[in-house]
N, C-alpha and C. Protein backbone atom coordinates (compact mmCIF):
# COMPACT_ATOMS: atom_id res chain seq x y z
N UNK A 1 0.86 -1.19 0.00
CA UNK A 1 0.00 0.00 0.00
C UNK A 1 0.89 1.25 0.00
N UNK A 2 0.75 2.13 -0.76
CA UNK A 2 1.32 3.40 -0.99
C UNK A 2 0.79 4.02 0.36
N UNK A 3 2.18 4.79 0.92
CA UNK A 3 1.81 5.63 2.25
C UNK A 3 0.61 6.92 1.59
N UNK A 4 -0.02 6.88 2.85
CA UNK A 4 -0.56 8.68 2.41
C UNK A 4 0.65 9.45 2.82
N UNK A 5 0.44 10.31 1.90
CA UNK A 5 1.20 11.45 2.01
C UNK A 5 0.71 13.03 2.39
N UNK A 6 1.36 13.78 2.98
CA UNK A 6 1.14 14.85 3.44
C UNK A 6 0.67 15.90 2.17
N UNK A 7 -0.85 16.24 2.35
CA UNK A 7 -0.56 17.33 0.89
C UNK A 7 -0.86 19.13 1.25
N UNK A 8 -0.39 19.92 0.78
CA UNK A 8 -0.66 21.15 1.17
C UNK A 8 -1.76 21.60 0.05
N UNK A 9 -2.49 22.50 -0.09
CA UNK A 9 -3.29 23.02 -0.65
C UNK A 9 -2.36 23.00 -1.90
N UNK A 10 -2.93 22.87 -3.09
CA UNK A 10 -2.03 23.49 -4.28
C UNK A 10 -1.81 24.51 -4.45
N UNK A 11 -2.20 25.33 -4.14
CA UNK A 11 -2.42 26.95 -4.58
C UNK A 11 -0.97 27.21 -3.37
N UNK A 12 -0.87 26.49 -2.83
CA UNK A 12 0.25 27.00 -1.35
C UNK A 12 1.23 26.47 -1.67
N UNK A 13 1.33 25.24 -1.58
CA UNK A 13 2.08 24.50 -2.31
C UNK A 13 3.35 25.16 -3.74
N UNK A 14 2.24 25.73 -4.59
CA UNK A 14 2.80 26.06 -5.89
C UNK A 14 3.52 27.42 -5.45
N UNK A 15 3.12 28.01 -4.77
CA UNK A 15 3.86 29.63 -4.18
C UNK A 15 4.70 29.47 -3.53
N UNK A 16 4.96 28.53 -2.49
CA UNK A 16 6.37 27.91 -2.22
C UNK A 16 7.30 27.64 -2.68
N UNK A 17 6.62 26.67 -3.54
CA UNK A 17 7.72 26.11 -4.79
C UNK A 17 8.45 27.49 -5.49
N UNK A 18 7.71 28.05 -5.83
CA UNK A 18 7.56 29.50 -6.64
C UNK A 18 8.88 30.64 -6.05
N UNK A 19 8.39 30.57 -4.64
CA UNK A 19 9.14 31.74 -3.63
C UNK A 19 10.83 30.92 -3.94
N UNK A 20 11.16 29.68 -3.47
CA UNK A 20 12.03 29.21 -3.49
C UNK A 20 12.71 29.50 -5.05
N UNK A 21 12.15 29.23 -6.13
CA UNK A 21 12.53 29.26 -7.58
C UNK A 21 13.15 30.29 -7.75
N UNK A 22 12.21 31.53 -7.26
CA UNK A 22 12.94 33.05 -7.28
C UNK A 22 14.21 33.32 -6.88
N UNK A 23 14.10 32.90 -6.05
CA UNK A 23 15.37 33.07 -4.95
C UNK A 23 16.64 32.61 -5.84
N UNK A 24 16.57 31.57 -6.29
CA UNK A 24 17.87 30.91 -6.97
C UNK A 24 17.86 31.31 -8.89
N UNK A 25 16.31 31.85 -9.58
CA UNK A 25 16.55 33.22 -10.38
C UNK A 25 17.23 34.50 -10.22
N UNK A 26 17.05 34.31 -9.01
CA UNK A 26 17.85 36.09 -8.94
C UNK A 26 19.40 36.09 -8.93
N UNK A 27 19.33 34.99 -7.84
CA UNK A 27 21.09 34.58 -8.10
C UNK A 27 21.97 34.96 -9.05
N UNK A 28 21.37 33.88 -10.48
CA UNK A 28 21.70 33.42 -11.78
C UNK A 28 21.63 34.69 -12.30
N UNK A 29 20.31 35.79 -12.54
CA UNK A 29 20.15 37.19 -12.55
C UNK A 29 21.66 37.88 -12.61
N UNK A 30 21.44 38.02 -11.51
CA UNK A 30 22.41 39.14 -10.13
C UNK A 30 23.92 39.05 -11.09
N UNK A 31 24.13 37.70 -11.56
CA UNK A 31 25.52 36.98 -12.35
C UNK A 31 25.26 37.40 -13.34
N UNK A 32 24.39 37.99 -13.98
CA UNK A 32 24.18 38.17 -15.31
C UNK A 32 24.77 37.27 -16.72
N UNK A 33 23.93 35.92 -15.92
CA UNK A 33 23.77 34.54 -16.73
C UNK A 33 23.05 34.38 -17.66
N UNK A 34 23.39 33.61 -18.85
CA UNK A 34 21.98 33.54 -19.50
C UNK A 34 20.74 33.62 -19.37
N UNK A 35 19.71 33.09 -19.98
CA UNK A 35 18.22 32.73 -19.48
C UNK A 35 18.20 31.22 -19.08
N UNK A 36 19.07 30.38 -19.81
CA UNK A 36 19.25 28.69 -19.62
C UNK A 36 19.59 28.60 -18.22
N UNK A 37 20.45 29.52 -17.81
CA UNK A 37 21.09 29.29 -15.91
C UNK A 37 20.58 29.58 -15.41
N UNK A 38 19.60 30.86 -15.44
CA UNK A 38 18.76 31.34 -14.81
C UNK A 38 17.38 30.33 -14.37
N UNK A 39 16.87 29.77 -16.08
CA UNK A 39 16.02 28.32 -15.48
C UNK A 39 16.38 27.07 -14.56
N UNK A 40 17.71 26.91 -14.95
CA UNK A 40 18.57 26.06 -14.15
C UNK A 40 18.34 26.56 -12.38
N UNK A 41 18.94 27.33 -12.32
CA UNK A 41 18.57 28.48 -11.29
C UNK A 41 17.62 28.18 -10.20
N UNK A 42 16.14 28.16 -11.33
CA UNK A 42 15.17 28.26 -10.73
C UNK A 42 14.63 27.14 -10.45
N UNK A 43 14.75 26.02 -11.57
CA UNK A 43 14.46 24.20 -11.33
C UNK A 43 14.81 23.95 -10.11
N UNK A 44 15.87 24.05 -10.07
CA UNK A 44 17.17 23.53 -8.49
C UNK A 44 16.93 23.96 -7.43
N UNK A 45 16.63 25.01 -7.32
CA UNK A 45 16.08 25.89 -6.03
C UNK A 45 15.03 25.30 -5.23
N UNK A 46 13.96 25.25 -6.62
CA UNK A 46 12.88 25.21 -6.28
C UNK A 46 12.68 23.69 -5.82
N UNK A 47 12.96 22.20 -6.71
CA UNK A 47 12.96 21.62 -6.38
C UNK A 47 13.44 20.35 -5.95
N UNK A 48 15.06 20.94 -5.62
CA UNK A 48 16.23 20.40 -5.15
C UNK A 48 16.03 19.45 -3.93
N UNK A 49 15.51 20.36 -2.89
CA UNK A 49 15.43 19.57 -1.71
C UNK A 49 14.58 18.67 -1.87
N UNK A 50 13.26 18.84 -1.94
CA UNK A 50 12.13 17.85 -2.07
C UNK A 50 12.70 16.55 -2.91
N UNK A 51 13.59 16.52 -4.33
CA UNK A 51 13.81 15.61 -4.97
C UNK A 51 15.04 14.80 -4.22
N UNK A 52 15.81 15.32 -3.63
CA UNK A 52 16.83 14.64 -2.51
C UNK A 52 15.96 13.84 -1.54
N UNK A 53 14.80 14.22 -1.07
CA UNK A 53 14.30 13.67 0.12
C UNK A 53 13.72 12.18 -0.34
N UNK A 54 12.84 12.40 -1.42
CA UNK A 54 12.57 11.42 -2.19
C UNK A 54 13.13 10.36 -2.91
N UNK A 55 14.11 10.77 -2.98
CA UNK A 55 15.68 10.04 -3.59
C UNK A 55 15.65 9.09 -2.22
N UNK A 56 15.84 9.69 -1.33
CA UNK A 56 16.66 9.25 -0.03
C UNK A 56 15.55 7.81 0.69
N UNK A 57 14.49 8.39 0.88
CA UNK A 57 13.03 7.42 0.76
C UNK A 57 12.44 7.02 0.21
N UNK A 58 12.85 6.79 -0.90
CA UNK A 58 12.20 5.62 -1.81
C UNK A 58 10.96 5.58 -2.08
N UNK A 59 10.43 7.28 -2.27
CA UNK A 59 9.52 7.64 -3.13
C UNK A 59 9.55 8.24 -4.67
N UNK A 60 8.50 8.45 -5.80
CA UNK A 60 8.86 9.38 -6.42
C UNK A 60 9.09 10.54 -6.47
N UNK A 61 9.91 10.84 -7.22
CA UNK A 61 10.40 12.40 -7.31
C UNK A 61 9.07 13.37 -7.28
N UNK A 62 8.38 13.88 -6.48
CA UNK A 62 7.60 14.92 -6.57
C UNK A 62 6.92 15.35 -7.57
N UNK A 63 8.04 16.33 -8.65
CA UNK A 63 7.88 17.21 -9.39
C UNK A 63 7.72 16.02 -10.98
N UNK A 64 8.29 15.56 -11.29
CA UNK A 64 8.60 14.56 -11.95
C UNK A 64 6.92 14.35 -12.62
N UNK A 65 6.37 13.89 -11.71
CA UNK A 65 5.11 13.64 -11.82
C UNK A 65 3.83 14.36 -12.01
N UNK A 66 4.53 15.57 -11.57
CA UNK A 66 3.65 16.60 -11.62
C UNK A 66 3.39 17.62 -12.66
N UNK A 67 2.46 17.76 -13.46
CA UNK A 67 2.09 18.86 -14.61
C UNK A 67 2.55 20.46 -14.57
N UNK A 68 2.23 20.70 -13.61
CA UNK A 68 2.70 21.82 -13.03
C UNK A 68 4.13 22.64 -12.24
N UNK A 69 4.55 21.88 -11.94
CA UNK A 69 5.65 22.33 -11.07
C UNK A 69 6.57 22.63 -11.73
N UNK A 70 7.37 21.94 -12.90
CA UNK A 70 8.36 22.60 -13.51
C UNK A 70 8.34 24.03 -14.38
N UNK A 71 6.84 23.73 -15.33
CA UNK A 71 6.25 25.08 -15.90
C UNK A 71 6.03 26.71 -14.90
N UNK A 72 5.93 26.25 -13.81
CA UNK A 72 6.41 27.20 -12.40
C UNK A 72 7.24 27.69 -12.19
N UNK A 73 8.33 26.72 -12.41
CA UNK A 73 9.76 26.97 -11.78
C UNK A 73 10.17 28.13 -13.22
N UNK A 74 10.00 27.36 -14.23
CA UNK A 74 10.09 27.93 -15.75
C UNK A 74 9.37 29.73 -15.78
N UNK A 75 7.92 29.61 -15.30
CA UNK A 75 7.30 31.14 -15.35
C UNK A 75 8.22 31.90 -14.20
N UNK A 76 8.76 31.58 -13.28
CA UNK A 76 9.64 32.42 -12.86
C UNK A 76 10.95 32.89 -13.10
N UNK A 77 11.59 31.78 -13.66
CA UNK A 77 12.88 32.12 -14.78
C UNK A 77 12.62 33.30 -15.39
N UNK A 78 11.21 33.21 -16.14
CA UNK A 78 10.86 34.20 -16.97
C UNK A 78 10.83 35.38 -16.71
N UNK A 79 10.00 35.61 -15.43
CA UNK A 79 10.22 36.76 -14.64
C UNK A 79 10.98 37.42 -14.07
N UNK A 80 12.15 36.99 -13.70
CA UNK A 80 13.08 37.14 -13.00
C UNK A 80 14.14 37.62 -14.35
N UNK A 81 13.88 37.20 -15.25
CA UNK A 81 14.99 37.62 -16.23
C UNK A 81 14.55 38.91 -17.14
N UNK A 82 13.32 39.01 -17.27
CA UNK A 82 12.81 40.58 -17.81
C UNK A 82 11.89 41.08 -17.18
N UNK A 83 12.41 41.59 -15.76
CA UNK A 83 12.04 42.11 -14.50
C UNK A 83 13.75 42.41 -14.08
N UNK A 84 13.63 44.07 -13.81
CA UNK A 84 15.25 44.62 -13.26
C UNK A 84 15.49 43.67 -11.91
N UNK A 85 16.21 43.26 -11.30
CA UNK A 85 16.88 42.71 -10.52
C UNK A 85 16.41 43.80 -8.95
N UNK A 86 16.83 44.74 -8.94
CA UNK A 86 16.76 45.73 -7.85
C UNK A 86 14.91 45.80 -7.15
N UNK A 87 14.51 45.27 -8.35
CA UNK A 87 12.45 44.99 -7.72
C UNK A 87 12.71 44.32 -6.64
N UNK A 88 13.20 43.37 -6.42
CA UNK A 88 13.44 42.21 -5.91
C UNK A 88 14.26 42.22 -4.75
N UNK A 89 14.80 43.32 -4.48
CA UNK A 89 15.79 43.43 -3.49
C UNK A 89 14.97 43.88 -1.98
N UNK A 90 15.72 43.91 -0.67
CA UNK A 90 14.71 44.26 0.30
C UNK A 90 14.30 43.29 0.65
N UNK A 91 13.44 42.81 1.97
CA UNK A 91 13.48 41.77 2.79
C UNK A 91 12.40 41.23 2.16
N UNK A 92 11.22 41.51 1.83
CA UNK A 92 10.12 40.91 1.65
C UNK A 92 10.47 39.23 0.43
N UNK A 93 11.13 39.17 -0.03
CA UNK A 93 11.54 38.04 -0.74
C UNK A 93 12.15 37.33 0.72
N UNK A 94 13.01 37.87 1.74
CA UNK A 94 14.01 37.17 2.40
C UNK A 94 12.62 36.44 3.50
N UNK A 95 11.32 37.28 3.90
CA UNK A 95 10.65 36.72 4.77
C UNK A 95 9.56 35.98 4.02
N UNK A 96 9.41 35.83 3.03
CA UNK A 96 8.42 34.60 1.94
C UNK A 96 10.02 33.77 2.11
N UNK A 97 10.70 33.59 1.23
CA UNK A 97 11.81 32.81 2.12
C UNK A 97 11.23 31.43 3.40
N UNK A 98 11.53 32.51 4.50
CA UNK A 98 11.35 32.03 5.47
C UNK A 98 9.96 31.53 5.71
N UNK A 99 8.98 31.88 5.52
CA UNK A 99 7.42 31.17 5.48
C UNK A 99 8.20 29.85 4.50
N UNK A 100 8.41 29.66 3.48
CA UNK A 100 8.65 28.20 2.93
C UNK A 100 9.90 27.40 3.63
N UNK A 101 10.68 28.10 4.04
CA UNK A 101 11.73 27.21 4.52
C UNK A 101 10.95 26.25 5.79
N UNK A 102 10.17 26.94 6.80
CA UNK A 102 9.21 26.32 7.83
C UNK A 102 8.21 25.29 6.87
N UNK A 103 7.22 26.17 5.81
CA UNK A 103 6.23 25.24 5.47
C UNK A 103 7.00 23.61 5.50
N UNK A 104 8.31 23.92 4.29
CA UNK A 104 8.63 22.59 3.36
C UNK A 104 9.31 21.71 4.16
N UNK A 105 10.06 22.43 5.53
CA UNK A 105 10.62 21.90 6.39
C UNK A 105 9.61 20.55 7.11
N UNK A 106 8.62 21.01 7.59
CA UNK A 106 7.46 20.41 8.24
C UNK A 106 7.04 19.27 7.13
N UNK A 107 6.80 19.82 5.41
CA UNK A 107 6.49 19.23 5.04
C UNK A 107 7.20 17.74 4.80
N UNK A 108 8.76 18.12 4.58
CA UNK A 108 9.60 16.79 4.09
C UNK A 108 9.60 15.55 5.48
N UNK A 109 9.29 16.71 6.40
CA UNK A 109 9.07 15.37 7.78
C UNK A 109 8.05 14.96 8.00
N UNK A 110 6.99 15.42 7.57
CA UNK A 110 5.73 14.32 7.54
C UNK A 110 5.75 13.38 6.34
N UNK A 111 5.91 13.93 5.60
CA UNK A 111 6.15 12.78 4.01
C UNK A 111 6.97 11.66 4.75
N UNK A 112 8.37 12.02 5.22
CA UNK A 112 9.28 11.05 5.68
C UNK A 112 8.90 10.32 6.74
N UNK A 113 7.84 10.71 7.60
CA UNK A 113 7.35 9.92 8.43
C UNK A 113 5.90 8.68 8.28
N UNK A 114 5.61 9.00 6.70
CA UNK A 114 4.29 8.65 6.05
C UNK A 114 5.07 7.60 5.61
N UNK A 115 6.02 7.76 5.29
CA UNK A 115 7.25 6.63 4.57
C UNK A 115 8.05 5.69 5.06
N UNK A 116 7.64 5.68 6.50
CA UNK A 116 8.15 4.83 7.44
C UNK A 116 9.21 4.98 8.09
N UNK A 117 9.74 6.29 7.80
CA UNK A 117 11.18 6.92 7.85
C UNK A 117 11.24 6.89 9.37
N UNK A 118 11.94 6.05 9.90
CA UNK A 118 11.86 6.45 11.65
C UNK A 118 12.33 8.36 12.00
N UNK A 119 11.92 8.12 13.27
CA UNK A 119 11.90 9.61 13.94
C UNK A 119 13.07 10.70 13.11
N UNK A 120 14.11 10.08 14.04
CA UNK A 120 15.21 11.54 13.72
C UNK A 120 15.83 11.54 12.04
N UNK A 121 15.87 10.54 11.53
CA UNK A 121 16.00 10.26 10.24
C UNK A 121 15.17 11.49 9.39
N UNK A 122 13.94 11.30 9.99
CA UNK A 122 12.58 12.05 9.09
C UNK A 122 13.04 13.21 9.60
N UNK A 123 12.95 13.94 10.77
CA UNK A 123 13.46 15.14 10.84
C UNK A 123 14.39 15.81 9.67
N UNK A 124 15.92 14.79 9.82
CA UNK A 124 16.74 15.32 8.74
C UNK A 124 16.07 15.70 7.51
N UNK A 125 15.13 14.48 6.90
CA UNK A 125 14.37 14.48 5.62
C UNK A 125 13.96 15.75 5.34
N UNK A 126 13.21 16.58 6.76
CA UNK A 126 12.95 17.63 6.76
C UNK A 126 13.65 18.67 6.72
N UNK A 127 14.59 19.14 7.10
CA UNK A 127 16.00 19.78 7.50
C UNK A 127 16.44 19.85 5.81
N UNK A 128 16.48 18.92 5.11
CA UNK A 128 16.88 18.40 3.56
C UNK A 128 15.48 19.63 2.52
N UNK A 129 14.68 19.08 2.81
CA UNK A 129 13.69 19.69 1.72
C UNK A 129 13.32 20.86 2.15
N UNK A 130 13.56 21.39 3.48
CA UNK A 130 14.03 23.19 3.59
C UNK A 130 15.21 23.54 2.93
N UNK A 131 16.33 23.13 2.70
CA UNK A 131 17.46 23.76 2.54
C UNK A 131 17.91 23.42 1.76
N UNK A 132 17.94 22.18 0.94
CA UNK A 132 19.68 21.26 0.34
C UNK A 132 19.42 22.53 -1.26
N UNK A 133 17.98 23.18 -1.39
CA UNK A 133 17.73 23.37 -2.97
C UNK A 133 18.11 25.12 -2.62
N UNK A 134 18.43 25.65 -1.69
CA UNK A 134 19.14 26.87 -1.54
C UNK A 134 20.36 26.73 -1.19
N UNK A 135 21.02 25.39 -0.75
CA UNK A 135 22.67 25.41 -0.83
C UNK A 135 23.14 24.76 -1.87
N UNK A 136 22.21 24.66 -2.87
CA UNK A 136 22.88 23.58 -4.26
C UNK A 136 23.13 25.27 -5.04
N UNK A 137 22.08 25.77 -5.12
CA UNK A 137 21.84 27.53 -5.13
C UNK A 137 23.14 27.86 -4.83
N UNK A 138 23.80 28.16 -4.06
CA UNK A 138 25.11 28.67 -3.31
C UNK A 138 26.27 27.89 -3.87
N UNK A 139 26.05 27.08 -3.66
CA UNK A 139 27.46 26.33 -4.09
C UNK A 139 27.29 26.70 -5.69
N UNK A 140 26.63 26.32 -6.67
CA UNK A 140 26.59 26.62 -8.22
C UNK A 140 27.33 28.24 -8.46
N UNK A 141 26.34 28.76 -7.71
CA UNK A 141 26.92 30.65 -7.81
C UNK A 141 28.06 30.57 -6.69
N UNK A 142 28.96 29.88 -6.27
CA UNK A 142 30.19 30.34 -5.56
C UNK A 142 29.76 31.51 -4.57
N UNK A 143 28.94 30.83 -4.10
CA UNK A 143 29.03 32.05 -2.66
C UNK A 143 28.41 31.29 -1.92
N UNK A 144 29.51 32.04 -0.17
CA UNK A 144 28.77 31.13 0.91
C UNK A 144 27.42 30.52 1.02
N UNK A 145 27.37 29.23 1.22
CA UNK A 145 26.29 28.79 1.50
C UNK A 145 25.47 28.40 2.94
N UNK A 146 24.43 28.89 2.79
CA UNK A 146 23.93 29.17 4.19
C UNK A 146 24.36 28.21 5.38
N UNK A 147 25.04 26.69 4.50
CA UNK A 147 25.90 25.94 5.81
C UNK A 147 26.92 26.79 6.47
N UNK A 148 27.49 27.60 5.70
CA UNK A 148 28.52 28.29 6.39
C UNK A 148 28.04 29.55 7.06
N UNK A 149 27.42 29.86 7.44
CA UNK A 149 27.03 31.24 7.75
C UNK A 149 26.22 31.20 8.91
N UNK A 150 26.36 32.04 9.83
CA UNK A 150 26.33 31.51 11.46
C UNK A 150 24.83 32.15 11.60
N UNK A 151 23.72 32.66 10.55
CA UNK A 151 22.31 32.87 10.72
C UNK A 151 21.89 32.02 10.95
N UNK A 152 20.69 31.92 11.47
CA UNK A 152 19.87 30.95 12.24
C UNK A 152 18.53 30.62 11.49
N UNK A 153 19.45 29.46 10.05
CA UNK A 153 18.60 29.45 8.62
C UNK A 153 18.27 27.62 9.10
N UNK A 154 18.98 27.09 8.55
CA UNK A 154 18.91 25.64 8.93
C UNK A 154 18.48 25.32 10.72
N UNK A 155 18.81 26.18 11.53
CA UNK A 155 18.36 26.14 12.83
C UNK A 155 16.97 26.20 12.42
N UNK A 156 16.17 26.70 11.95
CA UNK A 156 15.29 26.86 12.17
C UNK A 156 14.59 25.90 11.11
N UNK A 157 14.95 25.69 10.53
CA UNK A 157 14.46 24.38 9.66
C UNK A 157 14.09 23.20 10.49
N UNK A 158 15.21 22.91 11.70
CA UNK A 158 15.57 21.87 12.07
C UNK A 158 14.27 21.86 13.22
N UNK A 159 14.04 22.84 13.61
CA UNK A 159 13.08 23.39 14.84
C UNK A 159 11.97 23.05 14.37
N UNK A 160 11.22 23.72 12.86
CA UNK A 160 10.27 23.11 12.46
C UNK A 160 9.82 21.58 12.18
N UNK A 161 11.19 21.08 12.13
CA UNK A 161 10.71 19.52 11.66
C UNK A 161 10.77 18.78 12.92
N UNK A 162 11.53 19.35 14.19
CA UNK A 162 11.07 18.71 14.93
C UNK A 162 9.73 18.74 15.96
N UNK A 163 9.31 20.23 16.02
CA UNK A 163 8.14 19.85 15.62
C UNK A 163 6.77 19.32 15.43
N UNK A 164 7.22 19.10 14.09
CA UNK A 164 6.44 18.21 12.95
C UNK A 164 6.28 17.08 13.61
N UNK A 165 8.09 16.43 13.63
CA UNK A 165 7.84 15.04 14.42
C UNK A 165 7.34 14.86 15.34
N UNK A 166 7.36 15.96 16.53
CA UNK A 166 6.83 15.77 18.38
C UNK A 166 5.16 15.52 17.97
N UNK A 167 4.64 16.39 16.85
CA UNK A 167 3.28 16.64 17.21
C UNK A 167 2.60 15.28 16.66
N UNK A 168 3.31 14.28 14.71
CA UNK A 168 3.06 13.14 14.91
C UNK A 168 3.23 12.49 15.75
N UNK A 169 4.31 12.27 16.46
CA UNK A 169 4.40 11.24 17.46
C UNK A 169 3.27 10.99 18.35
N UNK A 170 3.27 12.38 18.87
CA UNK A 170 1.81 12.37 20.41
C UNK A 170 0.70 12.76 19.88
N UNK A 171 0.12 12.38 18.45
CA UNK A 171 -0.98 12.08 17.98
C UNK A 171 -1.68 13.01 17.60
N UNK A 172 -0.92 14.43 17.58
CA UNK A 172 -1.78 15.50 17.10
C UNK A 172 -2.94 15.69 16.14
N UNK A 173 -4.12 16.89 16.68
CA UNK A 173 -4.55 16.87 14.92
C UNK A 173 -3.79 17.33 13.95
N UNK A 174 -3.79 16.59 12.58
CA UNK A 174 -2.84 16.92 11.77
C UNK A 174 -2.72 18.69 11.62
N UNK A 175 -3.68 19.34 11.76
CA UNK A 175 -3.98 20.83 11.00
C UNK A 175 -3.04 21.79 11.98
N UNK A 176 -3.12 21.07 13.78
CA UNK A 176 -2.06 21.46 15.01
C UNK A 176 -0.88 20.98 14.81
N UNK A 177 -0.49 20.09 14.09
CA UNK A 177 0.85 19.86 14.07
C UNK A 177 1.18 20.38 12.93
N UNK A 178 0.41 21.17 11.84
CA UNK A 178 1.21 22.01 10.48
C UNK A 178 1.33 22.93 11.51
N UNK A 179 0.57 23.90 11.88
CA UNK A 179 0.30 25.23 12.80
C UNK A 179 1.35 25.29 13.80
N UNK A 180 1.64 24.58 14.40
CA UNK A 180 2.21 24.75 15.76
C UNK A 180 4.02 25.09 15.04
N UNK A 181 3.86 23.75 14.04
CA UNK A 181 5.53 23.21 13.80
C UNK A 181 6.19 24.44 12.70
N UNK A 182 5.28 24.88 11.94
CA UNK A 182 5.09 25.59 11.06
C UNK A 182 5.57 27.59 11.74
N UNK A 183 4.60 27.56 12.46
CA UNK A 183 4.49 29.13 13.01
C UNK A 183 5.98 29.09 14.19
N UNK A 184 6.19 28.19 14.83
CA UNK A 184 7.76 27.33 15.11
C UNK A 184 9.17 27.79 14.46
N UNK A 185 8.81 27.28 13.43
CA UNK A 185 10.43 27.54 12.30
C UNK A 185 10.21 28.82 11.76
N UNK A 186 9.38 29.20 11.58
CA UNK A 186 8.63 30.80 10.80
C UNK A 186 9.28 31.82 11.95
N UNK A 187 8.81 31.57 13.28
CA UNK A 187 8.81 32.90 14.19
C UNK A 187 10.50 32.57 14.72
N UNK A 188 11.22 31.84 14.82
CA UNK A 188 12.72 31.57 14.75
C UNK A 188 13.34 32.36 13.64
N UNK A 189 13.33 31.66 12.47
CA UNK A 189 13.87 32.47 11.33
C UNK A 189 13.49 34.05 11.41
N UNK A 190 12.14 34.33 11.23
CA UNK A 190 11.82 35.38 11.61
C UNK A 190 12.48 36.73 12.61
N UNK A 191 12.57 36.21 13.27
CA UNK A 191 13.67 36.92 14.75
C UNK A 191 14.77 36.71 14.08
N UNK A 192 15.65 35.86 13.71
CA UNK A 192 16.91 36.11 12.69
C UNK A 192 17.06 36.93 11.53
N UNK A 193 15.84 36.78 10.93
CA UNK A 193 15.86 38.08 10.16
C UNK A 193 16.06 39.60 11.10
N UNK A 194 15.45 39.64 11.55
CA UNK A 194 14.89 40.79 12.08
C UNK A 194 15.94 41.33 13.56
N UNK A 195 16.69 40.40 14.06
CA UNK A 195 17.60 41.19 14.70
C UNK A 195 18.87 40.03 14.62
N UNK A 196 19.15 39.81 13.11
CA UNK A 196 20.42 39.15 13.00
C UNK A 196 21.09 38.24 14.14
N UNK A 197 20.10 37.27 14.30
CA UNK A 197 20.82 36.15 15.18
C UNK A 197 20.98 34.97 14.77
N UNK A 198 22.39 34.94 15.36
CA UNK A 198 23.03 33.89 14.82
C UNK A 198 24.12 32.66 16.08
N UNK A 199 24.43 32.05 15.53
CA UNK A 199 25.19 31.18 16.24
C UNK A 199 26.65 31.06 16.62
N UNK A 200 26.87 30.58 17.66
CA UNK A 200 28.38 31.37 18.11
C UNK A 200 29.27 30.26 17.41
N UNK A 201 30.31 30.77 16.87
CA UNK A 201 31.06 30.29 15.61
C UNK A 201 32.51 29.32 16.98
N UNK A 202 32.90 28.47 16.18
CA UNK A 202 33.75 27.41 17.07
C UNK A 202 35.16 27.97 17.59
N UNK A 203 35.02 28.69 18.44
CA UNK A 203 36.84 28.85 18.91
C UNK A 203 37.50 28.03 19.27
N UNK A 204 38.11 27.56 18.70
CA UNK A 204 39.37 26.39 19.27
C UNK A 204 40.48 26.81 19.39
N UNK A 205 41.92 25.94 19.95
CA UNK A 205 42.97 26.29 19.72
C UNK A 205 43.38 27.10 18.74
N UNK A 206 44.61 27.70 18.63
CA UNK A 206 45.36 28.38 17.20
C UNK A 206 46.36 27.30 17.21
């Protein structure tokens, strides 16, 4: 029997996908890359993590299957490439951002837990389909990637999916465990945006 799987509204769903796509358009943009890198850009971004997670659990690829999602990733390429770059600048991209890094976070750990994925495993799963498709982003364009950078980006990924997991575990209603795990990783990141906090970096010996 095919697990159920966790589904978000489509309409939410697709603006996620969407917000994320941008993010790794502008990049490609910003480089003043073709339009081909720029789609590249925006595919990867958008649905990097999710296709790692699925890789990893021995489901199908998401997008793969889906009618919609790449033509998404594609209408934002579009946009992003005859649309000035400077629209785009300013936080309001950086806090849609952060609303998906929580949603998808939550989301890759319920999928992973629909999948039989034991506990902390599925967390990671989650931790993965917030982030791996904004540090594939980083690493491609040669610039730090949010692994390296002492904001409190993946912290808060990690917060949401766990969560995700506490509230499956102790039987939540599903709609309290999006809400709780969700508004969780959102109001974390959030406060990192908003008064730059971050994590204390490793002093060791010289």
């Amino acid at each position: 029997m095919t697990p159920v799987e966790p589904v978000l509204p489509p309409a939410l769903d697709l603006i996620g996908i969407a917000v994320f796509a941008l993010t790794g358009a502008l990049v490609a943009a910003r480089l003043q890359q073709t339009f081909v890198t720029v789609a590249f850009f925006a595919l990867v971004t958008g649905v990097g993590g999710g296709s790692l997670r699925d890789l990893l659990i021995g489901a199908p690829v998401f997008w793969v299957h889906d009618r919609t999602v790449a033509p998404v990733c594609l209408a934002v390429a579009l946009v992003a490439w005859f649309t000035p770059v400077r629209w785009w600048e300013g936080r309001l991209l950086e806090w849609a951002d952060a609303l998906g890094v929580a949603v998808y976070s939550v989301l890759g750990t319920i999928k992973a837990l629909a999948w039989g994925v034991p506990i902390v495993p599925a967390i990671l799963m989650g931790v993965v389909t917030g982030c791996v498709g904004g540090i594939i982003r980083d690493v491609l364009a040669h610039q730090p990637s949010i692994l390296m950078r002492p904001e409190l980006y993946v912290t808060a990924a990690a917060l949401a999916a766990v969560l995700a997991a506490a509230g499956m575990t102790l039987g939540l209603a599903p709609w309290l465990t999006w809400a709780v795990a969700v508004a969780g990783g959102f109001a974390l990141r959030g406060a990192a945006i908003h008064w730059s906090l971050g994590l204390p970096a490793h002093k060791g010996p010289n």
